[in-house]
Protein backbone atom coordinates (compact mmCIF):
# COMPACT_ATOMS: atom_id res chain seq x y z
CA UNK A 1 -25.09 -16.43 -16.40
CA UNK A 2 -22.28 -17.02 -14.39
CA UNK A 3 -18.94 -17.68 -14.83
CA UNK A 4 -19.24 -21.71 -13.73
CA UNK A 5 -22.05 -21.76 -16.08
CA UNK A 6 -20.53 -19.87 -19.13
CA UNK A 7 -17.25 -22.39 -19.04
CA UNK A 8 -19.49 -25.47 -18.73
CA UNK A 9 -21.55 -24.51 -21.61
CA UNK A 10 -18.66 -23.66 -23.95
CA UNK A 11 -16.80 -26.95 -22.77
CA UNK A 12 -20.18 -28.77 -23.47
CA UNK A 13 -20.95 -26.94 -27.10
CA UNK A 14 -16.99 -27.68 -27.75
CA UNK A 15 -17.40 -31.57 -26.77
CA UNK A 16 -20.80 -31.95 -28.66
CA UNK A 17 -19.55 -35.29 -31.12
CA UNK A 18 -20.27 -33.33 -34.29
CA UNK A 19 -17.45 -30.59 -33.96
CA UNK A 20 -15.28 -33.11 -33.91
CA UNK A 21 -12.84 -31.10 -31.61
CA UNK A 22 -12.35 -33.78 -29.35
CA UNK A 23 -13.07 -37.48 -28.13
CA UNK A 24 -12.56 -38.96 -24.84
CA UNK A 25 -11.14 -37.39 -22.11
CA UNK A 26 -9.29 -34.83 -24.66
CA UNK A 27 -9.24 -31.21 -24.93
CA UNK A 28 -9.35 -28.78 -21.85
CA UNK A 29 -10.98 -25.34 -21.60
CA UNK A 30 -10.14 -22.51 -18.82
CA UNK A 31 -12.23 -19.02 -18.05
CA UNK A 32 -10.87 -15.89 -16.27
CA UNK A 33 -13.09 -15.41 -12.93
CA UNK A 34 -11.66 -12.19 -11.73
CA UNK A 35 -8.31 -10.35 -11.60
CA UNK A 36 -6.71 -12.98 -9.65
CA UNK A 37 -8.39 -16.57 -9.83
CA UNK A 38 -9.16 -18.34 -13.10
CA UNK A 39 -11.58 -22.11 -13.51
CA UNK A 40 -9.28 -24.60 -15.48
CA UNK A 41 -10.59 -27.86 -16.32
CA UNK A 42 -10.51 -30.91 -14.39
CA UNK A 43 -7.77 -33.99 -15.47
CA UNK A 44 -9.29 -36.47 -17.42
CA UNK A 45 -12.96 -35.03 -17.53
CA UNK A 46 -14.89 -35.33 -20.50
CA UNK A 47 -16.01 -31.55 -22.25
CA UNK A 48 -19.47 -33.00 -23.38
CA UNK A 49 -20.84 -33.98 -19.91
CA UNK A 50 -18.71 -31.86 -17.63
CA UNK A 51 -20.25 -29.99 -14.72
CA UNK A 52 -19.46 -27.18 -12.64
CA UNK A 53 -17.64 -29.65 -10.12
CA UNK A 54 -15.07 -30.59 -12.68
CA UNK A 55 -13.38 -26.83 -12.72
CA UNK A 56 -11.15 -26.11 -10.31
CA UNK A 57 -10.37 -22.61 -8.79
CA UNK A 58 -6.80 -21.16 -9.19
CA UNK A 59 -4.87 -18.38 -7.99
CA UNK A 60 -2.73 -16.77 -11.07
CA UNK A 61 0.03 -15.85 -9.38
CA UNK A 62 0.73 -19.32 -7.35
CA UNK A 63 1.06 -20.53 -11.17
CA UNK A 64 2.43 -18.23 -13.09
CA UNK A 65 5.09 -18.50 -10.52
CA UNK A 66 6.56 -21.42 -12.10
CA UNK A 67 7.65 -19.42 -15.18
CA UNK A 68 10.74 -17.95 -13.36
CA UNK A 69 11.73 -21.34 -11.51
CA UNK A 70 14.21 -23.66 -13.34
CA UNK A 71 13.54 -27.22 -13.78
CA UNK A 72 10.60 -28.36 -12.27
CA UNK A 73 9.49 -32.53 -10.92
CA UNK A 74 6.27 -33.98 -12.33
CA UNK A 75 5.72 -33.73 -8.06
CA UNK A 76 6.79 -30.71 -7.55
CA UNK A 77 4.25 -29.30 -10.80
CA UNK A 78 1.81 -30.79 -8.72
CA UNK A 79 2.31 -29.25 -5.64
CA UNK A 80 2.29 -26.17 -7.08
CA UNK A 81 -1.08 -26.53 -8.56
CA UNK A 82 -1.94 -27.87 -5.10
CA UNK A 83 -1.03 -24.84 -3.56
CA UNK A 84 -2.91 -22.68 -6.09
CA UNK A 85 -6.72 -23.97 -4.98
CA UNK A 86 -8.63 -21.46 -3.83
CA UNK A 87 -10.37 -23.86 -2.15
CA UNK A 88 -7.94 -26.73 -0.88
CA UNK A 89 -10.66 -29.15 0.01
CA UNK A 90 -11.31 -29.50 -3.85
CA UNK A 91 -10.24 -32.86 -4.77
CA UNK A 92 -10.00 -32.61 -8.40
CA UNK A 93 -6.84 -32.03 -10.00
CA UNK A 94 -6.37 -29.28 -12.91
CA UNK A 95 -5.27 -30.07 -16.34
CA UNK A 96 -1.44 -30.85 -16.74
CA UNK A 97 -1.68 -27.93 -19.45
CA UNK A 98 -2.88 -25.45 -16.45
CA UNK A 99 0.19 -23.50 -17.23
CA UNK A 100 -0.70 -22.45 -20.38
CA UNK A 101 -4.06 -21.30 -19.40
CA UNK A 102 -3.13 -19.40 -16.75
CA UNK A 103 -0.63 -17.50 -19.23
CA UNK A 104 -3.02 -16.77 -21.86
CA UNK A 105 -5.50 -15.77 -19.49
CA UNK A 106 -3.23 -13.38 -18.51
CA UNK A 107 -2.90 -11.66 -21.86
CA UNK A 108 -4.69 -8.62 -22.60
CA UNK A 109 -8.32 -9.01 -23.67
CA UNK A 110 -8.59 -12.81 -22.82
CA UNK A 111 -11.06 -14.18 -20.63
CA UNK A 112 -11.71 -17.40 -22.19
CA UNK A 113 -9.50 -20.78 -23.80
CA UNK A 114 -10.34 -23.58 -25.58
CA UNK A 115 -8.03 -25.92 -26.28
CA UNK A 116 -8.90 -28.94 -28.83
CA UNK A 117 -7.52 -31.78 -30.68
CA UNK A 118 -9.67 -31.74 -34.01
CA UNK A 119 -8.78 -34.11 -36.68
CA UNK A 120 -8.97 -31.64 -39.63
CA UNK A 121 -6.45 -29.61 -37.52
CA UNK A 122 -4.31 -32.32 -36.60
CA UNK A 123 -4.18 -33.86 -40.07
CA UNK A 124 -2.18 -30.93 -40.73
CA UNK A 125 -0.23 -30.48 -37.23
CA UNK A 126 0.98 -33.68 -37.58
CA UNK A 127 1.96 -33.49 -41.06
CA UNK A 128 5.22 -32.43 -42.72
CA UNK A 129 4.39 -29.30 -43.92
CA UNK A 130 3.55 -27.50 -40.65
CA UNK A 131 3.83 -25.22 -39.35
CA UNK A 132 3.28 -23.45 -43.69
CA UNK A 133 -0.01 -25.70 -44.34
CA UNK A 134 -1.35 -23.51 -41.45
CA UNK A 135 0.32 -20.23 -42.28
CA UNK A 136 -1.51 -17.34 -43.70
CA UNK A 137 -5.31 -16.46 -44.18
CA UNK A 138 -7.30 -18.02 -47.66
CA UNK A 139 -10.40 -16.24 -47.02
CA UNK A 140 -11.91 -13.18 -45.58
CA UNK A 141 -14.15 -14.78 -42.77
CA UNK A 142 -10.83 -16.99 -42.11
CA UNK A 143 -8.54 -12.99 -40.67
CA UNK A 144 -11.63 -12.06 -39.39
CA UNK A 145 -12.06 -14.27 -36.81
CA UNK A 146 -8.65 -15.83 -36.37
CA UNK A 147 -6.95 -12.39 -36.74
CA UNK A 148 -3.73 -11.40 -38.91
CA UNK A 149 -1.52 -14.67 -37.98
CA UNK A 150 -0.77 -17.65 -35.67
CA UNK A 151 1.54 -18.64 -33.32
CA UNK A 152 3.21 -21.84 -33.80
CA UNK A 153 4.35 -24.48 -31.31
CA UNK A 154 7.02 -26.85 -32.05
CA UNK A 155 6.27 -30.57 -30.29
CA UNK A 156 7.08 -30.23 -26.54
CA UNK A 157 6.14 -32.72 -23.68
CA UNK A 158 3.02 -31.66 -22.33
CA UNK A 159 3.14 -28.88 -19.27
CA UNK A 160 6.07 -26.94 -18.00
CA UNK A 161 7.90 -27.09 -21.19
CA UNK A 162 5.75 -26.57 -23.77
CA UNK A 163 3.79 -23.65 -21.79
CA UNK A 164 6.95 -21.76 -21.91
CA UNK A 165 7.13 -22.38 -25.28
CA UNK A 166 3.43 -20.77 -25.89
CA UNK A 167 4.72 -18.49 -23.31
CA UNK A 168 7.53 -16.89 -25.81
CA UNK A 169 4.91 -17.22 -28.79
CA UNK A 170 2.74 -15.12 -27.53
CA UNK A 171 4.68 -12.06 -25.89
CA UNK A 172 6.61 -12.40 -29.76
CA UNK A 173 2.81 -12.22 -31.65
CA UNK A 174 1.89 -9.45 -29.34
CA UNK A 175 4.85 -7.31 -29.69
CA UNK A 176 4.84 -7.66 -33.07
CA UNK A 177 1.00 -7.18 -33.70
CA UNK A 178 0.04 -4.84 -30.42
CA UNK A 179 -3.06 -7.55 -29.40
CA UNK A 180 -3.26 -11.00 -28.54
CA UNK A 181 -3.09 -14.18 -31.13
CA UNK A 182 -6.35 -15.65 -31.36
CA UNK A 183 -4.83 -18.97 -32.19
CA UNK A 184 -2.00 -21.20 -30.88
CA UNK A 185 -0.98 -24.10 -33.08
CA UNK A 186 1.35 -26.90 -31.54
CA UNK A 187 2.83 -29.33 -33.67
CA UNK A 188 1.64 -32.76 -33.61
CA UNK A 189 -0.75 -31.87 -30.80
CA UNK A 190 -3.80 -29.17 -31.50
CA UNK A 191 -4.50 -26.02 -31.53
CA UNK A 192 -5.57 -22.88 -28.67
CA UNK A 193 -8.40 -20.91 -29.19
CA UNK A 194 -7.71 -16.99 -27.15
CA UNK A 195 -11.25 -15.86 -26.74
CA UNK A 196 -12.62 -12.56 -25.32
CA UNK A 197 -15.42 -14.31 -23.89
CA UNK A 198 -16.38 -18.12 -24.24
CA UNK A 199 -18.64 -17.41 -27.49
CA UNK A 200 -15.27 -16.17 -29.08
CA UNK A 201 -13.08 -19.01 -27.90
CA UNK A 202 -15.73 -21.43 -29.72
CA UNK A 203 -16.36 -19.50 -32.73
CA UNK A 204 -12.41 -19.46 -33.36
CA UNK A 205 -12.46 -22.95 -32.52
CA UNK A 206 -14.91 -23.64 -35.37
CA UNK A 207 -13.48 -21.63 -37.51
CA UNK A 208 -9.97 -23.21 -37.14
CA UNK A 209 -11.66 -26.29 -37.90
CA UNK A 210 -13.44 -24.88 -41.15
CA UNK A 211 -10.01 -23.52 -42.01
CA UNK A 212 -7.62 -26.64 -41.89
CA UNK A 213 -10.59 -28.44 -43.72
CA UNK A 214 -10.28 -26.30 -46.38
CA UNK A 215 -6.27 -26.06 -46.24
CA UNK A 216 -6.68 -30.20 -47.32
CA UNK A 217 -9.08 -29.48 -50.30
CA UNK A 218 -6.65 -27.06 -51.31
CA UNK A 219 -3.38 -29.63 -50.75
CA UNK A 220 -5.23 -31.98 -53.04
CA UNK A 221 -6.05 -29.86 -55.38
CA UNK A 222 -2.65 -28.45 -56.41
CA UNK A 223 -2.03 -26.38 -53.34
CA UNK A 224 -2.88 -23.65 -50.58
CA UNK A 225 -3.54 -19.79 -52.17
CA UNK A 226 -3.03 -17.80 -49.27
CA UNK A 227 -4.09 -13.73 -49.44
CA UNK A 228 -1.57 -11.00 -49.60
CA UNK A 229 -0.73 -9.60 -45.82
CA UNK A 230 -1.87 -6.43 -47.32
CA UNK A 231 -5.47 -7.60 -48.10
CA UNK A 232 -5.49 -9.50 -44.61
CA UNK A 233 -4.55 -5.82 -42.67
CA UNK A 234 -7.20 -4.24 -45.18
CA UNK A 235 -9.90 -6.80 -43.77
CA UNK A 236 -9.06 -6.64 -40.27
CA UNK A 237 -9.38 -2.81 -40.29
CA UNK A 238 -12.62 -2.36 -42.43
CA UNK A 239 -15.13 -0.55 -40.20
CA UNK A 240 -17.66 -2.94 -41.43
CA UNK A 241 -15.95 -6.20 -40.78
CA UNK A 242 -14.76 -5.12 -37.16
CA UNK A 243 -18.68 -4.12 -36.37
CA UNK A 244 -19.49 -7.77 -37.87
CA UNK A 245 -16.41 -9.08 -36.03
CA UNK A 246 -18.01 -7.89 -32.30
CA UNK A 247 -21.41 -9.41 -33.41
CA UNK A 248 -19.75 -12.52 -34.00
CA UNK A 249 -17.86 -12.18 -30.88
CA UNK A 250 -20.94 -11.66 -28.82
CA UNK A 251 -23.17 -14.11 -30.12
CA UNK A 252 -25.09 -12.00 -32.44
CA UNK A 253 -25.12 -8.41 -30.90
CA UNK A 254 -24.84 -9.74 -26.72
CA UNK A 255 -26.70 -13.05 -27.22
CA UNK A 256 -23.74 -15.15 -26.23
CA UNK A 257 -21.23 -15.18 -23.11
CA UNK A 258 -19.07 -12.48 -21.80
CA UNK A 259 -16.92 -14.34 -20.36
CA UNK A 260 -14.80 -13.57 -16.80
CA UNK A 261 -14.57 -10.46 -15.71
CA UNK A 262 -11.51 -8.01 -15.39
């Protein structure tokens, strides 16, 4: 399968009503191509009935550029994402939020993002008690696939701003944990699923769903019960979960995507 076809089927999977991940025009997903380019999704395109037309190409380093620049115009964020086409006859314009896929791309064993807006998760985004209603791992299944922690995001307009923001979460989560967060939660917003291939980036997806579901059973019925970090590192770390982990990971033992390659 290619690489067109693997992000179009995990947008499409991700968009499918009964996830409830997003609605609309909402949501945006992003796949590594090779060591330099990247497919973002298109502004404003809908995930259930996008097509291979409604990614556009981008060179990494023409965006990733914008990190080190100070203040940047909505225009001149534009032009830059102009100038980063690999093909400039592509009329389509790339998600406002390109930024932040290019930088999580970029992270070590990440080919694939999926970024959503799910009610369950935003019920708690959006509440008072984040980022702690989202803190911690309740269940086995839960560190597994969403890893030891999560990064959280305070609210930030939308682009330059808030991608530095992720920016700083991430290098912190990696240096601290030696790997890359699975999950990126921003306040009042949604959340970032880090996959290592698009089967990944929607089973995290899912999972975060299932998650903040539970985390508002728990809420009403007298509160979250969170495992001990010890138990979570004990999980992680079990030869037989990490086998079951990969499976997962790879639809099944290498049924599902691989995602870009490196």
């Amino acid at each position: 399968m290619s690489t067109h076809d693997q992000v179009v089927q995990m947008s499409r999977t991700i968009g499918e009503p009964a996830l409830d991940a997003v609605i609309l025009g909402e949501g945006n997903t992003s796949i590594r191509v090779d060591g330099d380019t990247f497919l973002v999704k298109g502004s404003g395109c809908q995930l259930a009935s996008i097509t291979q037309e409604d990614f556009v190409h981008l060179r990494f380093d023409r965006i990733l550029a914008l990190l080190d620049r100070g203040a940047v115009s909505e225009a001149e964020l534009v032009a830059a994402y102009e100038s980063a086409k690999v093909d400039p006859a592509q009329k389509r314009r790339p998600s406002v939020e390109t930024l932040f896929h290019a930088i999580c791309l970029s992270l070590p064993g990440v080919d694939a993002i999926a970024h959503t807006h799910p009610q369950a998760v935003n019920a708690l985004t959006c509440s008072t008690a984040y980022p702690s209603a989202l803190e911690g791992r309740m269940f086995p299944d839960e560190a597994v696939v969403l890893g030891p922690a999560s990064v959280f995001v305070p609210y930030l307009d939308p682009g330059l701003t808030l991608a530095r923001a992720i920016h700083t979460g991430v290098m912190e989560y990696g240096q601290r944990y030696g790997a890359a967060p699975k999950v990126v939660y921003m306040q009042n917003h949604g959340v970032i699923a880090l996959g290592k291939n698009t089967t990944e980036a929607i089973n995290i997806t899912m999972m975060a769903i299932k998650a903040a579901r539970i985390r508002l059973g728990a809420l009403t019925a007298g509160g979250i019960r969170t495992l001990p970090e010890s138990v979570i590192e004990h999980l992680i770390n079990r030869p037989d979960e990490k086998y079951r982990a990969k499976l997962i990971a790879t639809g099944a033992g290498g049924a599902g995507s691989t995602g870009g390659s490196r």
